[in-house]
PDB file of N, CA and C in Angstrom:
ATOM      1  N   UNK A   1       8.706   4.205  -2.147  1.00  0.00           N
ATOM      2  CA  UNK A   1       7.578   3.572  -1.500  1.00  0.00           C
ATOM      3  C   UNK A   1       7.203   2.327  -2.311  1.00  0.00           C
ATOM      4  N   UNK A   2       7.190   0.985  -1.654  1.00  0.00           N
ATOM      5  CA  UNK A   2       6.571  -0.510  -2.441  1.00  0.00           C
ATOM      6  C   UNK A   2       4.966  -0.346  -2.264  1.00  0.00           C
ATOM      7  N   UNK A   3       4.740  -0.329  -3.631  1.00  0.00           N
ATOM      8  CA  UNK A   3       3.037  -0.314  -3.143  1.00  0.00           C
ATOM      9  C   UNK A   3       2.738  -1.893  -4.228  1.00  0.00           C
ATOM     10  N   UNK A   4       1.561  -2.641  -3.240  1.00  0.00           N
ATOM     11  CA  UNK A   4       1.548  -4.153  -4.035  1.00  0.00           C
ATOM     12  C   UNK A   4      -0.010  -3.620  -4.607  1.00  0.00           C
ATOM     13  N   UNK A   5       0.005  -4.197  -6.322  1.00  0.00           N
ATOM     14  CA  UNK A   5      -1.329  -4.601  -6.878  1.00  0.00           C
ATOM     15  C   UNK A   5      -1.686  -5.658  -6.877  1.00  0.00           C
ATOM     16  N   UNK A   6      -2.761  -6.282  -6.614  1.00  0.00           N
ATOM     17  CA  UNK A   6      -3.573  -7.650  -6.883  1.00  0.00           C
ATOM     18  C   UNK A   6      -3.948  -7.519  -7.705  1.00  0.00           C
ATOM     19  N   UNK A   7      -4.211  -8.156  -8.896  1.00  0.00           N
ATOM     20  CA  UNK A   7      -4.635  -8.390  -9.692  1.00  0.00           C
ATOM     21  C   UNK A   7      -5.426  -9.706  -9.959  1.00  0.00           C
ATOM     22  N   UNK A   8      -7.666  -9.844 -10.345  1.00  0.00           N
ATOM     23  CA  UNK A   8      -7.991 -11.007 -10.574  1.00  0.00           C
ATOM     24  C   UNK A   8      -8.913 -10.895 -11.488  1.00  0.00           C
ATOM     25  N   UNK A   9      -9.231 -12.177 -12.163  1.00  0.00           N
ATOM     26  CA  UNK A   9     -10.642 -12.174 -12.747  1.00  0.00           C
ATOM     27  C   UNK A   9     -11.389 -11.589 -12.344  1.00  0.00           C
ATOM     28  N   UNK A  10     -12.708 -10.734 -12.968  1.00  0.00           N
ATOM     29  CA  UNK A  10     -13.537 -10.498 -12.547  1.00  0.00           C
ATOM     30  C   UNK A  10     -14.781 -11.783 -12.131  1.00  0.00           C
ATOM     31  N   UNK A  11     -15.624 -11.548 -11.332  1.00  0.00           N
ATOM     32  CA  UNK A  11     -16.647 -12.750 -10.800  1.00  0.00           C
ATOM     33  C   UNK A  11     -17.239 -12.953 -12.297  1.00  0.00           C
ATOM     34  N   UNK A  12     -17.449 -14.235 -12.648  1.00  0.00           N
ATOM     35  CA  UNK A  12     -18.105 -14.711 -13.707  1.00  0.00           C
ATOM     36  C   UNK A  12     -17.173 -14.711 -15.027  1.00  0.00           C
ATOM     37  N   UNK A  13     -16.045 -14.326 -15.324  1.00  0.00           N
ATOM     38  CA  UNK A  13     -15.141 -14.516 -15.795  1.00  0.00           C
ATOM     39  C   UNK A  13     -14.350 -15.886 -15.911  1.00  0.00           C
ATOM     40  N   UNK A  14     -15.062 -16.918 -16.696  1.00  0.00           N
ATOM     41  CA  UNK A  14     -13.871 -18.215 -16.594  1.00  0.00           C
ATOM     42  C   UNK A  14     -12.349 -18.434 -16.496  1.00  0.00           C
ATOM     43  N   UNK A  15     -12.458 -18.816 -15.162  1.00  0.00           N
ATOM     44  CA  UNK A  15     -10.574 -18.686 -14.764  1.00  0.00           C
ATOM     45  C   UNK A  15     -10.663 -20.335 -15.356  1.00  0.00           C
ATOM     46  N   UNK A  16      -9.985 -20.923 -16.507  1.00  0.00           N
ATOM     47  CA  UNK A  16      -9.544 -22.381 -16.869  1.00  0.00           C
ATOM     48  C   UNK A  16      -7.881 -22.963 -16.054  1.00  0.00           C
ATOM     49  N   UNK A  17      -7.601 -21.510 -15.910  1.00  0.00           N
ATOM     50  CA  UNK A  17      -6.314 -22.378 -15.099  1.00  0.00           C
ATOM     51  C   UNK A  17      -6.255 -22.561 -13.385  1.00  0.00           C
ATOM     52  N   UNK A  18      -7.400 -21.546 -13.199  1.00  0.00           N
ATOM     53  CA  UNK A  18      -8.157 -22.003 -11.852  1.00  0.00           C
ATOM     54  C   UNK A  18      -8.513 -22.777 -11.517  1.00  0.00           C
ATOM     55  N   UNK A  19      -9.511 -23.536 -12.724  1.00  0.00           N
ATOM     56  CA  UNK A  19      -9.830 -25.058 -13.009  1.00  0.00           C
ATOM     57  C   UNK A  19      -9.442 -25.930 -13.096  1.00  0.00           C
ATOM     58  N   UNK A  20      -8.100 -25.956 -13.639  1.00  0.00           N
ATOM     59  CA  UNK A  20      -7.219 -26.934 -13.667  1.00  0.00           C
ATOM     60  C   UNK A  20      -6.353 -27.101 -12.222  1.00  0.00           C
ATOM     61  N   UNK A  21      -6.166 -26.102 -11.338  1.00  0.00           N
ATOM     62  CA  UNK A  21      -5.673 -25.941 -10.681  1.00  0.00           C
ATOM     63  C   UNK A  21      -6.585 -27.009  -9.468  1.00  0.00           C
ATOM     64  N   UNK A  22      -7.519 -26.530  -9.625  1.00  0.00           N
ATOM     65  CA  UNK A  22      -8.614 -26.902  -8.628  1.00  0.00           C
ATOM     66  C   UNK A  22      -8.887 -28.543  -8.968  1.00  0.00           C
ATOM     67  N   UNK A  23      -8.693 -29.073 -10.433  1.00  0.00           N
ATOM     68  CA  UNK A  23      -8.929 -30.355 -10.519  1.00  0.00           C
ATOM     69  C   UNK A  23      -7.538 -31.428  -9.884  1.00  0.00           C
ATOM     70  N   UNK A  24      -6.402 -30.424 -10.052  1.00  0.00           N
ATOM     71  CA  UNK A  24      -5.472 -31.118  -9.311  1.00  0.00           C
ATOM     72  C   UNK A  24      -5.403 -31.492  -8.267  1.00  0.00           C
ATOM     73  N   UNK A  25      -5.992 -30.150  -7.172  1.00  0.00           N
ATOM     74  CA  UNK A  25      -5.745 -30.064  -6.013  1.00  0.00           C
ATOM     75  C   UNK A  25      -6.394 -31.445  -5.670  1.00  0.00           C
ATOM     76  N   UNK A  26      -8.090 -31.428  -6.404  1.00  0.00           N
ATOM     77  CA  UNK A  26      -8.494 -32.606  -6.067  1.00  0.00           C
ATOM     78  C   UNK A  26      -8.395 -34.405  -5.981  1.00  0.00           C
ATOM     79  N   UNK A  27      -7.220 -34.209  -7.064  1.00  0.00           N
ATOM     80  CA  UNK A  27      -6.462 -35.526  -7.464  1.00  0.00           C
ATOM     81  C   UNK A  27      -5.657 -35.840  -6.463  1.00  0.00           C
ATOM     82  N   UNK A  28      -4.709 -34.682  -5.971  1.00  0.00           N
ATOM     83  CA  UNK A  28      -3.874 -35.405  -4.911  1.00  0.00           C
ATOM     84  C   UNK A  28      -4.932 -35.719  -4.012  1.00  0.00           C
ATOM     85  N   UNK A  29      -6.363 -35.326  -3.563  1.00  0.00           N
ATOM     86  CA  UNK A  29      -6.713 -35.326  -2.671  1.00  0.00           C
ATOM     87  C   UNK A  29      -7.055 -34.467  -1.537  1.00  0.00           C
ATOM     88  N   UNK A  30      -6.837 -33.270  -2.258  1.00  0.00           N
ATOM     89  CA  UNK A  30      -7.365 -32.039  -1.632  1.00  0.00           C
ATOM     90  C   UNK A  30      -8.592 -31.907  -1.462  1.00  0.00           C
ATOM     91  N   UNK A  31      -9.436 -32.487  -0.948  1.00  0.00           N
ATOM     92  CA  UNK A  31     -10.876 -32.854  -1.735  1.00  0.00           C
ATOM     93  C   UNK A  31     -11.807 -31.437  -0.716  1.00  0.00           C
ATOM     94  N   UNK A  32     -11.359 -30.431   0.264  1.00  0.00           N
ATOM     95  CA  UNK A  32     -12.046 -29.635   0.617  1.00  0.00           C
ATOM     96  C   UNK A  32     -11.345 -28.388   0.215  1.00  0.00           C
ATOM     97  N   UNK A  33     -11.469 -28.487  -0.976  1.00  0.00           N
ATOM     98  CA  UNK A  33     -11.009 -26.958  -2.145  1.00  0.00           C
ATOM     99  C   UNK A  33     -12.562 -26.931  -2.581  1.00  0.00           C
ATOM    100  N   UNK A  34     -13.364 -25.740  -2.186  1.00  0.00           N
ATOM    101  CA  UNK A  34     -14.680 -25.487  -2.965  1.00  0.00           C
ATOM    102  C   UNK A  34     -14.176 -25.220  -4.573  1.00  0.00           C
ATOM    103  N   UNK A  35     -13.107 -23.906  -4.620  1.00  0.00           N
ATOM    104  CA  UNK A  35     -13.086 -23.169  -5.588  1.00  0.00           C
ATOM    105  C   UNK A  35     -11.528 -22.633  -5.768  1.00  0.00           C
ATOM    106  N   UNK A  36     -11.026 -22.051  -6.686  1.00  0.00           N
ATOM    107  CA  UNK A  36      -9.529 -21.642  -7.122  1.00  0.00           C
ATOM    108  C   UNK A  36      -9.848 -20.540  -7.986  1.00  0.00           C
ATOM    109  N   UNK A  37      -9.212 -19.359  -7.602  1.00  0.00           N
ATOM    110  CA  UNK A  37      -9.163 -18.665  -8.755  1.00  0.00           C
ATOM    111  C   UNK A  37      -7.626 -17.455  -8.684  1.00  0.00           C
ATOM    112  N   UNK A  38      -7.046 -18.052 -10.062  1.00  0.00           N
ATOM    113  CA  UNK A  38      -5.833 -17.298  -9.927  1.00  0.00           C
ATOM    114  C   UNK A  38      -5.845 -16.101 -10.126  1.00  0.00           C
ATOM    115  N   UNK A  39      -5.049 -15.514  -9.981  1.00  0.00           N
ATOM    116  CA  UNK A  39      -4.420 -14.150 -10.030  1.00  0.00           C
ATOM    117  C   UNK A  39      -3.029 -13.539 -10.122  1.00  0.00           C
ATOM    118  N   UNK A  40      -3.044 -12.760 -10.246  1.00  0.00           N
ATOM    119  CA  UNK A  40      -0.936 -12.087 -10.277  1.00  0.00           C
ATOM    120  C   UNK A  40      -1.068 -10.983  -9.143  1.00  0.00           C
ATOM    121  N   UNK A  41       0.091 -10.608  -8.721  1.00  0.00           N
ATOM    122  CA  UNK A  41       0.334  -9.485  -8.116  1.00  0.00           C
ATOM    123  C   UNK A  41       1.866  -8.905  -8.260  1.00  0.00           C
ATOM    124  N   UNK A  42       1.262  -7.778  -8.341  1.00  0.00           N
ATOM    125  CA  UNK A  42       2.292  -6.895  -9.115  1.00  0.00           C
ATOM    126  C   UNK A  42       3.161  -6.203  -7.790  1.00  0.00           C
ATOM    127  N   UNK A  43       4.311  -5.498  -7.632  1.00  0.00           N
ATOM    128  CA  UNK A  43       5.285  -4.789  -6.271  1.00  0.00           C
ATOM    129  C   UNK A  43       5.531  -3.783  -7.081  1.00  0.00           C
ATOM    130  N   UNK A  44       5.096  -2.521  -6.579  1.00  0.00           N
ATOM    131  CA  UNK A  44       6.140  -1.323  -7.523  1.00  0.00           C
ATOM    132  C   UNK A  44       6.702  -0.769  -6.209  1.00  0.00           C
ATOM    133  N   UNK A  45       7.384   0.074  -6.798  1.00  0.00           N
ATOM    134  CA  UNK A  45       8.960   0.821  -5.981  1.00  0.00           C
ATOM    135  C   UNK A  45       8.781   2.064  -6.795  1.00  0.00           C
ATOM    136  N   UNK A  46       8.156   2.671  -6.420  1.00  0.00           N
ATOM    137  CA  UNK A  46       8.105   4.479  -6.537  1.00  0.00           C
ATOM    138  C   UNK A  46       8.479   5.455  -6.068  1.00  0.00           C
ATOM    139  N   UNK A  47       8.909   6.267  -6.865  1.00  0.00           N
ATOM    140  CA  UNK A  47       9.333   7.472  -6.155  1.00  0.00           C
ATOM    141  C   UNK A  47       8.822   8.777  -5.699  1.00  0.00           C
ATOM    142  N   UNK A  48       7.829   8.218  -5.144  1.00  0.00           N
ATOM    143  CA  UNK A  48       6.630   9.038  -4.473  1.00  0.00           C
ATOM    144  C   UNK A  48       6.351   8.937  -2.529  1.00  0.00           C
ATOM    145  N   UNK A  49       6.746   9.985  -2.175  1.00  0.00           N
ATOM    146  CA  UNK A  49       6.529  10.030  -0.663  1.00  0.00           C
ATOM    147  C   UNK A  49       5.086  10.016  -0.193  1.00  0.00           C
ATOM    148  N   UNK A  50       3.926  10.776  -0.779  1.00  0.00           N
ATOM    149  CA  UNK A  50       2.705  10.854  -0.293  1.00  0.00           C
ATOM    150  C   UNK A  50       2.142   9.724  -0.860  1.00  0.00           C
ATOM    151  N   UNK A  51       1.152   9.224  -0.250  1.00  0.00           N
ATOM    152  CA  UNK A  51       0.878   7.880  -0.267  1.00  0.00           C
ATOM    153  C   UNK A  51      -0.635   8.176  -0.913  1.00  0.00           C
ATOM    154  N   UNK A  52      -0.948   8.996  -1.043  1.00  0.00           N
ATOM    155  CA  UNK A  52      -2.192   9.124  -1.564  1.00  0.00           C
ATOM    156  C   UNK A  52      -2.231   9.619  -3.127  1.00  0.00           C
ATOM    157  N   UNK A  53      -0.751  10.705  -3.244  1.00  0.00           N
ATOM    158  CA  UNK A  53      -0.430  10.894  -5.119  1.00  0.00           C
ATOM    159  C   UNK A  53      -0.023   9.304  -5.627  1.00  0.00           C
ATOM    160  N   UNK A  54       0.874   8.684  -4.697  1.00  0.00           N
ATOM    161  CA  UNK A  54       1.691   7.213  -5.283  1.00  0.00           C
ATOM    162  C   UNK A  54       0.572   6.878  -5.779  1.00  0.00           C
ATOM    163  N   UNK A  55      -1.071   5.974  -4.888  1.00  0.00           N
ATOM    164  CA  UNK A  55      -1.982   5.251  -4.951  1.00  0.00           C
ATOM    165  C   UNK A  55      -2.804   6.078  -6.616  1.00  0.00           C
ATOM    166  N   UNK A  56      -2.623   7.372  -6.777  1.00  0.00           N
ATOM    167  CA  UNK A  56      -3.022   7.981  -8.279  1.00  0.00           C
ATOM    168  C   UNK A  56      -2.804   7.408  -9.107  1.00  0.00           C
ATOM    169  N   UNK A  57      -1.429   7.667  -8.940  1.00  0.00           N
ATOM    170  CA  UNK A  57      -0.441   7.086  -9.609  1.00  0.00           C
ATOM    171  C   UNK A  57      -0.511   5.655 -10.662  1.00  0.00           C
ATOM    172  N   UNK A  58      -0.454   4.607  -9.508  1.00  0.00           N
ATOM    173  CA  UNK A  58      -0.508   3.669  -9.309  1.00  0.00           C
ATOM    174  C   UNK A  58      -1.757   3.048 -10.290  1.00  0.00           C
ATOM    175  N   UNK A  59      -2.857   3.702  -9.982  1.00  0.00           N
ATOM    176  CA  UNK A  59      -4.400   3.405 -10.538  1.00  0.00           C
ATOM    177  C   UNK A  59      -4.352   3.715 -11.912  1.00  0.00           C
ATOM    178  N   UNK A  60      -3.395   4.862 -12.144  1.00  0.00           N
ATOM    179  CA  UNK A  60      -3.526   4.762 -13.556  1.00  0.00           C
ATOM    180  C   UNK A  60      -2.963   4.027 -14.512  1.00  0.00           C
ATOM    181  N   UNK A  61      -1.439   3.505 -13.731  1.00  0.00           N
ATOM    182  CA  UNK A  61      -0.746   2.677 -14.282  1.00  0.00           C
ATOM    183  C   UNK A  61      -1.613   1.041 -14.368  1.00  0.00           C
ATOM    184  N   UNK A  62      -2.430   0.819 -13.671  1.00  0.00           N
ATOM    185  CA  UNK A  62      -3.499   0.068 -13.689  1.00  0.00           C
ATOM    186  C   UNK A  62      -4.544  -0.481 -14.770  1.00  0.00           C
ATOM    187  N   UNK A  63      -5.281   1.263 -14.923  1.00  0.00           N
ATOM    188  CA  UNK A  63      -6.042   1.254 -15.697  1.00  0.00           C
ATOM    189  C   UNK A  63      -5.325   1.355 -17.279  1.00  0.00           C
ATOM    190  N   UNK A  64      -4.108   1.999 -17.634  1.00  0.00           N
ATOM    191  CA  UNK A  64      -3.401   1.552 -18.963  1.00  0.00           C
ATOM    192  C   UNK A  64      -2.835   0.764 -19.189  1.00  0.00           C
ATOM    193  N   UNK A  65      -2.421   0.095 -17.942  1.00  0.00           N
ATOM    194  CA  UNK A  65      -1.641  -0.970 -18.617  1.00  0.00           C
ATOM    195  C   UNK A  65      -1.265  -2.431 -18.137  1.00  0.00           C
ATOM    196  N   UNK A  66      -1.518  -2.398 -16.867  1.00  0.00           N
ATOM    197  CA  UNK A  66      -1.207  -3.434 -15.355  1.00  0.00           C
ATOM    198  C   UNK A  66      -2.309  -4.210 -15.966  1.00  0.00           C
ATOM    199  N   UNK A  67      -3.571  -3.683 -15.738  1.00  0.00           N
ATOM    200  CA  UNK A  67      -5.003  -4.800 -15.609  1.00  0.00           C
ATOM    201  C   UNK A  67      -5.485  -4.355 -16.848  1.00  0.00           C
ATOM    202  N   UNK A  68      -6.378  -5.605 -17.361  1.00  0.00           N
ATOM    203  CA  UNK A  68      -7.132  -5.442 -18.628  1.00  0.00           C
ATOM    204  C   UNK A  68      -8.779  -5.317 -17.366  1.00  0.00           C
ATOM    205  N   UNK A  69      -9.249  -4.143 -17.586  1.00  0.00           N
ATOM    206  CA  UNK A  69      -9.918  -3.791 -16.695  1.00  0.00           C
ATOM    207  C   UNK A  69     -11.123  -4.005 -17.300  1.00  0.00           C
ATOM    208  N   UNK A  70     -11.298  -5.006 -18.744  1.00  0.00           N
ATOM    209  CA  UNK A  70     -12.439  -5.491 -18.628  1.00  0.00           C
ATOM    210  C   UNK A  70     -12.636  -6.388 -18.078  1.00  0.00           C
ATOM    211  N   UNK A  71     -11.722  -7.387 -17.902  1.00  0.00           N
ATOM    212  CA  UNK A  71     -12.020  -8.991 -17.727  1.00  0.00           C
ATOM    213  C   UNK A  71     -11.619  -8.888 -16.260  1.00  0.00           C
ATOM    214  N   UNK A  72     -10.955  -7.815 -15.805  1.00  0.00           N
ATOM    215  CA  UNK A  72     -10.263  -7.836 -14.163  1.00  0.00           C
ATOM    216  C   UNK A  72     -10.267  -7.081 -13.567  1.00  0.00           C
ATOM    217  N   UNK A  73     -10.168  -7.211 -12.112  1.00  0.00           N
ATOM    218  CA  UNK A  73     -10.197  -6.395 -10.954  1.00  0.00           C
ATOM    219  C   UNK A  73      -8.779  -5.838 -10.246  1.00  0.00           C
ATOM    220  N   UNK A  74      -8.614  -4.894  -9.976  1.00  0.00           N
ATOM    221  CA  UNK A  74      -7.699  -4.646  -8.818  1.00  0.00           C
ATOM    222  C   UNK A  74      -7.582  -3.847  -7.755  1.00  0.00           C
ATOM    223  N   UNK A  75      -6.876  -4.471  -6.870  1.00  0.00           N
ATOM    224  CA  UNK A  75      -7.025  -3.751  -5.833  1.00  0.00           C
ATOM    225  C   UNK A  75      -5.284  -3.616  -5.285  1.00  0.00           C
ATOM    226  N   UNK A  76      -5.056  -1.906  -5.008  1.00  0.00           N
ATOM    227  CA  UNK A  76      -3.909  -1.251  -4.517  1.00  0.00           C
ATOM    228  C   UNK A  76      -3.627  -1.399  -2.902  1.00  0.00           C
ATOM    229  N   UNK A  77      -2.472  -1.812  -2.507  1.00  0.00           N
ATOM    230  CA  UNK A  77      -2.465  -2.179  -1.874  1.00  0.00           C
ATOM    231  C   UNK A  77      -1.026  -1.320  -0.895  1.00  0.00           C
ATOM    232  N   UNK A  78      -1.194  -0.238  -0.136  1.00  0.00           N
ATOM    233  CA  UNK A  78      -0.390   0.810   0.290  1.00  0.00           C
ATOM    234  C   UNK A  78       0.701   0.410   1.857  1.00  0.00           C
ATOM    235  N   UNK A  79       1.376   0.625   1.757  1.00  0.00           N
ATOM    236  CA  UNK A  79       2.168   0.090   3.090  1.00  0.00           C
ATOM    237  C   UNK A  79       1.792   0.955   4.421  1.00  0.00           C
TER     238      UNK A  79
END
């Protein structure tokens, strides 16, 4: 089973490469970008049929080691 994590800053958390991102956009001329904020996302491939042990699973691999779950959020994302 592919289950996708998002992974982001938490709100109020300075994203700087968000910022930078966002000052670019505005250079070429992107000029209706309010805001940018990056993130990663993770694909696992498990070997789990029930979709509700995988998503356990999944959360814990999260909480040890995927996301620094002070500074970030995530959200599991099940097929």
């Amino acid at each position: 089973m592919k289950i996708t994590v998002n992974i982001q800053l938490k709100q109020g958390v300075l994203d700087p490469q968000g910022k930078a991102v966002h000052h670019a956009l505005n250079s070429l001329g992107f000029n209706g970008v309010k805001d940018v904020r990056i993130g990663k996302q993770i694909i696992l491939e498990v070997n789990q049929e029930d979709p509700e042990l995988a998503a356990k699973e999944v959360e814990s691999m999260c909480e040890e080691l995927l996301a620094n779950t002070v500074i970030e959020d995530y959200e599991i994302v099940l097929p």
